[in-house]
N, C-alpha and C. Protein backbone atom coordinates (compact mmCIF):
# COMPACT_ATOMS: atom_id res chain seq x y z
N UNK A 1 -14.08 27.10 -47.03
CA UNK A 1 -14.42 26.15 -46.00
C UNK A 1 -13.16 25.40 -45.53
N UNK A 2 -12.19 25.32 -46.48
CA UNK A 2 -10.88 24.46 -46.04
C UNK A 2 -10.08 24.92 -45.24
N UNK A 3 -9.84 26.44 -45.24
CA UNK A 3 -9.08 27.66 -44.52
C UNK A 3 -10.09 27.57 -43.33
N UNK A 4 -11.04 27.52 -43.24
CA UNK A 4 -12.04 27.43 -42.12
C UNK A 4 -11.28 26.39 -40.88
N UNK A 5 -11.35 25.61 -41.80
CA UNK A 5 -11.39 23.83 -41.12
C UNK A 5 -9.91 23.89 -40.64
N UNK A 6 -9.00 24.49 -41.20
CA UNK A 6 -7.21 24.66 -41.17
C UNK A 6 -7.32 25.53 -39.68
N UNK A 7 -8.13 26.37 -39.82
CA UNK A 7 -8.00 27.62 -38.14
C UNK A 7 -8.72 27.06 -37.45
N UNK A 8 -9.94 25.63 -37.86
CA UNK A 8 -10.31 25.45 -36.46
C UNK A 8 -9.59 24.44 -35.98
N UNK A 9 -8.42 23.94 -36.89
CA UNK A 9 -8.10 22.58 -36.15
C UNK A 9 -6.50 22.86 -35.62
N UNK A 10 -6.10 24.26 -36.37
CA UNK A 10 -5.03 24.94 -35.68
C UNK A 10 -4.87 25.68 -34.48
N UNK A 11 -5.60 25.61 -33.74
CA UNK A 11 -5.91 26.79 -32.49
C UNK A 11 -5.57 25.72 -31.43
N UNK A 12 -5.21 26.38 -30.63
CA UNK A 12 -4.20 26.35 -29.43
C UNK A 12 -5.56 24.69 -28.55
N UNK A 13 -6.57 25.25 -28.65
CA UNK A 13 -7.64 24.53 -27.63
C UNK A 13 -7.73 22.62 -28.09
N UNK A 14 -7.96 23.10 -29.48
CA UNK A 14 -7.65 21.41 -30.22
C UNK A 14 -6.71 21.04 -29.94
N UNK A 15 -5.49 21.45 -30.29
CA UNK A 15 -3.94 20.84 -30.29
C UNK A 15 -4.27 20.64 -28.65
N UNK A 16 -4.02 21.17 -27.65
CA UNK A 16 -4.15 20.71 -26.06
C UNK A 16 -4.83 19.24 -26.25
N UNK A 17 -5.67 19.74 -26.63
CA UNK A 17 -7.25 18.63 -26.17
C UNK A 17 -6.47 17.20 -26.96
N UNK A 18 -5.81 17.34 -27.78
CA UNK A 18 -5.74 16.40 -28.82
C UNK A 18 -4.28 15.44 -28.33
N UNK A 19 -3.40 16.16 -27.55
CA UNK A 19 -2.42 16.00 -26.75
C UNK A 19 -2.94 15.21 -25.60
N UNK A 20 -3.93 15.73 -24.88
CA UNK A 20 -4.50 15.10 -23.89
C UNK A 20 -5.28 13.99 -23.89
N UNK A 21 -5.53 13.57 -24.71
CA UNK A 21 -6.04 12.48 -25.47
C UNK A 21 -5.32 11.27 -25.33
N UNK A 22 -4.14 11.43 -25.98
CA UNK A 22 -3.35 10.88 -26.59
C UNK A 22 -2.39 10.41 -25.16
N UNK A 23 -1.85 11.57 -24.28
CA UNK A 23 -1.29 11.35 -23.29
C UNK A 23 -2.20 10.30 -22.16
N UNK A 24 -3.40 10.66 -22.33
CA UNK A 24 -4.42 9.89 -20.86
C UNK A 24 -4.47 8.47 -21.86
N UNK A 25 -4.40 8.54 -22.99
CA UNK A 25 -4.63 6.36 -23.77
C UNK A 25 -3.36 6.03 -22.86
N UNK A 26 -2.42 6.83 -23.40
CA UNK A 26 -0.85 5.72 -22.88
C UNK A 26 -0.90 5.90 -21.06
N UNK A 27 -1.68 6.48 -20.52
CA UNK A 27 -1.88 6.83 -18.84
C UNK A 27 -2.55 5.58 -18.78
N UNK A 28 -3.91 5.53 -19.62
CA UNK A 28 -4.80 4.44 -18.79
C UNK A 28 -4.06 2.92 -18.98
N UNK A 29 -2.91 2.88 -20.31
CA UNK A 29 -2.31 1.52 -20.33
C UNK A 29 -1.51 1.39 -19.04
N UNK A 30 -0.44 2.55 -18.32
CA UNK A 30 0.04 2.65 -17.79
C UNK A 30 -0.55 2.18 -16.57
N UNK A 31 -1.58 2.69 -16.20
CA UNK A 31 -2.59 2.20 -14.86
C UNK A 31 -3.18 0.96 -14.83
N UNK A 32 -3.62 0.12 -15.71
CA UNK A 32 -4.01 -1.12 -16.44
C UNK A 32 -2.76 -1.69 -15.78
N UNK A 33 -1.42 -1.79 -16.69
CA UNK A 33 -0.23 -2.46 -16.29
C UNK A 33 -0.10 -2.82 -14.51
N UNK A 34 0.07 -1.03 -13.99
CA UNK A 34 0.13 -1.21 -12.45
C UNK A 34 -0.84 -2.47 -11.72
N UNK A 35 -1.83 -2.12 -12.23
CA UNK A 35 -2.95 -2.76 -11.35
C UNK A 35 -2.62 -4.26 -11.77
N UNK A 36 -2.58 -4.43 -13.27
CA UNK A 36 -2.28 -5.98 -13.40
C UNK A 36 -1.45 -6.67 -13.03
N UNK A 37 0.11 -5.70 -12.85
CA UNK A 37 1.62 -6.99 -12.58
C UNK A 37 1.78 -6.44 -11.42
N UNK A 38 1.15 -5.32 -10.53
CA UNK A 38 2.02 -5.37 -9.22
C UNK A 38 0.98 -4.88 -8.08
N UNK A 39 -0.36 -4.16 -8.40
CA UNK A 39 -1.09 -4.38 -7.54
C UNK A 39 -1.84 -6.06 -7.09
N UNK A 40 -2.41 -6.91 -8.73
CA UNK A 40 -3.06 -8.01 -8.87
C UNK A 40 -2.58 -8.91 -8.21
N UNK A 41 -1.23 -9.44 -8.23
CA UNK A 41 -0.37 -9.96 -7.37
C UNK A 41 -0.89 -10.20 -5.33
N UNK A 42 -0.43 -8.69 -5.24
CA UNK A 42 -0.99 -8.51 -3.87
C UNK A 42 -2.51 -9.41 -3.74
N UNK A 43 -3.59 -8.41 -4.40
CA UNK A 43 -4.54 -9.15 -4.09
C UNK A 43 -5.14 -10.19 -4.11
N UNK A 44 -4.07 -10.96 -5.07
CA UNK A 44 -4.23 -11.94 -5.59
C UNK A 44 -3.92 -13.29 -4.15
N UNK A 45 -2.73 -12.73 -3.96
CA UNK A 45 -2.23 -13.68 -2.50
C UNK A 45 -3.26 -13.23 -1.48
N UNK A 46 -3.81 -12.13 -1.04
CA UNK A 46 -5.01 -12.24 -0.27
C UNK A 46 -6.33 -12.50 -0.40
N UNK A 47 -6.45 -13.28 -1.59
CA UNK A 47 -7.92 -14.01 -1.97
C UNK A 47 -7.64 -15.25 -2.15
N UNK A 48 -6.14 -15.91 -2.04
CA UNK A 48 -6.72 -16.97 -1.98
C UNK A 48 -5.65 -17.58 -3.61
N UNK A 49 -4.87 -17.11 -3.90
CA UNK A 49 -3.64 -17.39 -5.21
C UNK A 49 -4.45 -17.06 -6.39
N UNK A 50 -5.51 -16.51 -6.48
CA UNK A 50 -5.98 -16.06 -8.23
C UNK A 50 -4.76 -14.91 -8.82
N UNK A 51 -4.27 -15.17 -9.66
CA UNK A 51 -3.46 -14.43 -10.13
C UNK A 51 -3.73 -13.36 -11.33
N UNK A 52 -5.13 -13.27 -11.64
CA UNK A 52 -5.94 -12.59 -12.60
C UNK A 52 -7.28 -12.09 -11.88
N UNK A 53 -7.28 -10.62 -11.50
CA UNK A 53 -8.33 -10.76 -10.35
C UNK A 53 -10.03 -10.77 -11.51
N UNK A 54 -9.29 -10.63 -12.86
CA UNK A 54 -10.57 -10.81 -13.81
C UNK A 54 -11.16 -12.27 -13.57
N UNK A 55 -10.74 -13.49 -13.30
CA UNK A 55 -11.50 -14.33 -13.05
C UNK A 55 -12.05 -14.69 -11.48
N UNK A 56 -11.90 -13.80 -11.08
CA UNK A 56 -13.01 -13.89 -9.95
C UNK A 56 -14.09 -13.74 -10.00
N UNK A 57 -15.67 -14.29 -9.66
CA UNK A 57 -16.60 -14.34 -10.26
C UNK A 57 -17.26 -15.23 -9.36
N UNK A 58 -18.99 -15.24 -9.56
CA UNK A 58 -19.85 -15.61 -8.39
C UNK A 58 -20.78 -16.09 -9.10
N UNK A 59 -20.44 -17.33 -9.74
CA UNK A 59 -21.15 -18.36 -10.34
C UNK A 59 -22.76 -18.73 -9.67
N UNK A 60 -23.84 -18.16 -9.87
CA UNK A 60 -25.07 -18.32 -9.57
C UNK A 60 -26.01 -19.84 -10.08
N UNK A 61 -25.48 -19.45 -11.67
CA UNK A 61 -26.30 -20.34 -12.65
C UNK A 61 -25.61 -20.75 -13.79
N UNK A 62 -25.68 -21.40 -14.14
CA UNK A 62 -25.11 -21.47 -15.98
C UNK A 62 -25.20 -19.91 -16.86
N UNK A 63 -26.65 -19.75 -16.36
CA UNK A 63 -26.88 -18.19 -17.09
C UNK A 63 -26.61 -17.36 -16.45
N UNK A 64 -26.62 -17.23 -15.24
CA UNK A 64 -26.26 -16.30 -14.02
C UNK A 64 -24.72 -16.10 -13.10
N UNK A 65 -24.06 -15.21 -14.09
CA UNK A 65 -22.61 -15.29 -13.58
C UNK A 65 -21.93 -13.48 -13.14
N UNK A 66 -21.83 -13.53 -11.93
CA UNK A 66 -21.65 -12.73 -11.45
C UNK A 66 -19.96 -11.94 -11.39
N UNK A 67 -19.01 -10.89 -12.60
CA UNK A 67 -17.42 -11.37 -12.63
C UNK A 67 -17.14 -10.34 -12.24
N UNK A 68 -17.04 -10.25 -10.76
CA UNK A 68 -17.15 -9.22 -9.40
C UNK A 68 -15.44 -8.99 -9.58
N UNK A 69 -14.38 -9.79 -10.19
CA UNK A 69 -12.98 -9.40 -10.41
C UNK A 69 -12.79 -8.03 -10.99
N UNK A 70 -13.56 -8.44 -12.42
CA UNK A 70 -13.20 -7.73 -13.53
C UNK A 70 -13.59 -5.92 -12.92
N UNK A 71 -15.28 -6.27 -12.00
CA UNK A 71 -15.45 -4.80 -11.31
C UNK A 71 -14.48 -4.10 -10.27
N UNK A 72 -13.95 -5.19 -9.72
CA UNK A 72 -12.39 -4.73 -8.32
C UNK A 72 -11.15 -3.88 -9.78
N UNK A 73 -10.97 -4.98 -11.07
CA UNK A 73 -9.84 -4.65 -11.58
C UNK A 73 -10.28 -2.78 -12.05
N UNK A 74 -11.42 -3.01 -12.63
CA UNK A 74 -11.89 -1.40 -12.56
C UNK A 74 -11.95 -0.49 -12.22
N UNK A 75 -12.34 -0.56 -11.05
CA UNK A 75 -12.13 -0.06 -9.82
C UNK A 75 -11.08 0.37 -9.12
N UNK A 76 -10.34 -0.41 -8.91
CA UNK A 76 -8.76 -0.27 -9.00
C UNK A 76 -7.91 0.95 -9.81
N UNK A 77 -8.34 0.24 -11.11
CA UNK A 77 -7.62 1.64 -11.94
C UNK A 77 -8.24 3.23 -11.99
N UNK A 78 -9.80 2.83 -11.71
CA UNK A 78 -10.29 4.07 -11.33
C UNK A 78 -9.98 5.29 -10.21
N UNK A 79 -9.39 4.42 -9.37
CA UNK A 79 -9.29 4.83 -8.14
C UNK A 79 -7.28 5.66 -8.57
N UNK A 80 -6.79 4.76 -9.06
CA UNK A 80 -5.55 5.14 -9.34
C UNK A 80 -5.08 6.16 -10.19
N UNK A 81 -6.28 6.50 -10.91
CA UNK A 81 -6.02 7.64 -12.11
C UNK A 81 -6.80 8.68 -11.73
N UNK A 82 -7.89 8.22 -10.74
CA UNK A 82 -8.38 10.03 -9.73
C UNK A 82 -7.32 10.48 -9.08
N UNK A 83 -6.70 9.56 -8.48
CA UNK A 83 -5.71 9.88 -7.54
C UNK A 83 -4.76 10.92 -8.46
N UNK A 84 -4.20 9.86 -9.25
CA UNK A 84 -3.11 10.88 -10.13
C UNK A 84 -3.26 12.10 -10.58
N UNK A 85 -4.71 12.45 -10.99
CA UNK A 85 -5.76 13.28 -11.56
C UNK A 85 -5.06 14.52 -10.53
N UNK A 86 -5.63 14.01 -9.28
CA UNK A 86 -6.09 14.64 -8.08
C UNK A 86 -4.53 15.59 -7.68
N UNK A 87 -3.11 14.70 -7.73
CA UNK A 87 -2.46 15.14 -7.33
C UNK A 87 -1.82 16.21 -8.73
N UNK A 88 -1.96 15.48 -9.92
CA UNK A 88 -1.68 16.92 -10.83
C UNK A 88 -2.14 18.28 -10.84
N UNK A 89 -3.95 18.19 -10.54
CA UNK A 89 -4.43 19.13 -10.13
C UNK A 89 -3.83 19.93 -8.84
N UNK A 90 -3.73 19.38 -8.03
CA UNK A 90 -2.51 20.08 -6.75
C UNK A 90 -1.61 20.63 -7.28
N UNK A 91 -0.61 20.26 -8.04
CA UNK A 91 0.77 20.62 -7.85
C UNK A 91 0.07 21.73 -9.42
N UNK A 92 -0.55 21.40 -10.10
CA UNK A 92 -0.46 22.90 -11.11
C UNK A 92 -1.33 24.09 -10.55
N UNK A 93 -2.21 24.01 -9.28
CA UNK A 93 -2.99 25.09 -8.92
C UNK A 93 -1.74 25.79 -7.96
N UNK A 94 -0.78 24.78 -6.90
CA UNK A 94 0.09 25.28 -6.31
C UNK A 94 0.79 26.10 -7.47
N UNK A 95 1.10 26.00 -8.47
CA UNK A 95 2.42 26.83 -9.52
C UNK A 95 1.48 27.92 -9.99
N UNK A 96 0.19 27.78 -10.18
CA UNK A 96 -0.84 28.99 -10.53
C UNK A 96 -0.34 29.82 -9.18
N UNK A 97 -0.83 29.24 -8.24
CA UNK A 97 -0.96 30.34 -7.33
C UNK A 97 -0.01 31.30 -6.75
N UNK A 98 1.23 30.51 -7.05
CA UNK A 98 2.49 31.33 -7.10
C UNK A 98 2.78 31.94 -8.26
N UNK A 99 2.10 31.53 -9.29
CA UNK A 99 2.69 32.60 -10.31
C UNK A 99 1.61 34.00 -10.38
N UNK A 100 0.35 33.46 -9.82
CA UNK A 100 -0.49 34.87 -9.24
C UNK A 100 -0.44 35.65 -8.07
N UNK A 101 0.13 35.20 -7.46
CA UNK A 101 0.99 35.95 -6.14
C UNK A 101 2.47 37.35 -6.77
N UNK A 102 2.99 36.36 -7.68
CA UNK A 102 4.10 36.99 -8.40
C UNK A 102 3.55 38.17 -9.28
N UNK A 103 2.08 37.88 -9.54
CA UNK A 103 1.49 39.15 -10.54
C UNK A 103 0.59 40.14 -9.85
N UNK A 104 0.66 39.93 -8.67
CA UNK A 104 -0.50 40.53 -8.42
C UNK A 104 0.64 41.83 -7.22
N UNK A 105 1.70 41.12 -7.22
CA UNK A 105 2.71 42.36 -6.54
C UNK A 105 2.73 43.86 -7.06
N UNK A 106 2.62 44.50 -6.07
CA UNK A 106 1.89 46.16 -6.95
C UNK A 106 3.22 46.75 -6.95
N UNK A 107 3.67 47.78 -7.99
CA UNK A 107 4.70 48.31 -8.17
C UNK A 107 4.96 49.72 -7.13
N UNK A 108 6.21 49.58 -6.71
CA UNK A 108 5.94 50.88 -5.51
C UNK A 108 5.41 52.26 -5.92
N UNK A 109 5.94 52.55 -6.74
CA UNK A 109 5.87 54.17 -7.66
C UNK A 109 4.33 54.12 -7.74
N UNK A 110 3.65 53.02 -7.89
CA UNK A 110 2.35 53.14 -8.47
C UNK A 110 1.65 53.26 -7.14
N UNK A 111 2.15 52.27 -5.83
CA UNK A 111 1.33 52.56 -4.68
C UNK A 111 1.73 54.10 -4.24
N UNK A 112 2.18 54.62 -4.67
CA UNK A 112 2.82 56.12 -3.91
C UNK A 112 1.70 56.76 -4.63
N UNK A 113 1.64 56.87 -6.38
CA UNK A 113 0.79 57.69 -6.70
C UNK A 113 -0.24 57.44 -6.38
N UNK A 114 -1.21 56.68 -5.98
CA UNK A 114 -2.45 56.28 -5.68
C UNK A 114 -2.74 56.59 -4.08
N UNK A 115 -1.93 56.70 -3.18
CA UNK A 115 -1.60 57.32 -2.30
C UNK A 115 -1.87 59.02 -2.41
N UNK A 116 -1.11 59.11 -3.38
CA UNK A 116 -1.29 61.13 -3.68
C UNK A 116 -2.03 61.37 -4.19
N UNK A 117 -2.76 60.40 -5.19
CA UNK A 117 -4.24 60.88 -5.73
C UNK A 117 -5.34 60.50 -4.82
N UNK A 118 -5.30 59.73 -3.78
CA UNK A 118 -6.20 59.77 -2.87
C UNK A 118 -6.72 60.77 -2.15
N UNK A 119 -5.60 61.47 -1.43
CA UNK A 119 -5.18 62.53 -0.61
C UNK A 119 -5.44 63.57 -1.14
N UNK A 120 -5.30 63.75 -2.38
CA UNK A 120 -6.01 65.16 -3.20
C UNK A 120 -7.03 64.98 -3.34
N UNK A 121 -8.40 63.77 -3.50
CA UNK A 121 -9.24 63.74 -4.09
C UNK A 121 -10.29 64.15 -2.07
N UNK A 122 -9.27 63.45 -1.36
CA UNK A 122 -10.01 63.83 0.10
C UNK A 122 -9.94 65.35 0.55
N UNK A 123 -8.36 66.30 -0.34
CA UNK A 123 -8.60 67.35 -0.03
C UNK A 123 -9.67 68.42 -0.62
N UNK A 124 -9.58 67.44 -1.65
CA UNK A 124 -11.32 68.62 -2.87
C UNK A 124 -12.54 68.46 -2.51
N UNK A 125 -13.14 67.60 -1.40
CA UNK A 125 -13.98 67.26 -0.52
C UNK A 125 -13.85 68.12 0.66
N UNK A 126 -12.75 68.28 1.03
CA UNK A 126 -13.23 68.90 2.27
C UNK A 126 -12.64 70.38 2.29
């Protein structure tokens, strides 16, 4: 069972996954940061000088508090890490697709014979 547990946690799919993990925690601090010291700022001077858009909020009741910031600051980073998402996905389907362009080039010798085995197979037909 231990040799088991050793090949399933050695294979190529874990180690990725486990990398990716690890890389998107220190991404989402990274996006957190943006949004807090240099997007928050901005929005901050166009609402009015809140400098934490987490305390923005729509005080109803004592019990009823609405902290509509904290959903913008969310939001925010959500929007910033599809994006990033979005453009990695671009630029690695662009390098796929050139490296399947590069494989899918047919070798001449091979288009010639397929050429001559065509041509024989149309002359045993007719």
């Amino acid at each position: 069972m231990l040799s088991e547990f050793k090949t399933f946690i050695m294979r190529g799919n874990v180690l990725d996954l486990a990398v990716g993990v690890i890389i998107g925690g220190a991404f989402t601090g990274l996006v957190k940061s943006l949004t807090t010291n240099l997007i928050g700022p901005i929005i901050a001077f166009a609402t009015g000088g809140h400098s934490d858009l987490d305390k923005l909020q729509l005080v109803i009741s004592k019990t009823l508090t609405f902290k509509y910031g904290a959903f913008l600051n969310d939001l925010i980073n959500f929007l910033i890490t599809a994006f990033v998402v979005f453009i990695l996905v671009k630029v690695i389907n662009r390098v796929f697709k050139a490296n399947k362009e590069e494989a899918v080039k047919v070798n001449p010798e091979l288009e010639v014979l397929t050429e001559i085995r065509n041509l024989l197979e149309t002359e045993k037909k007719a």
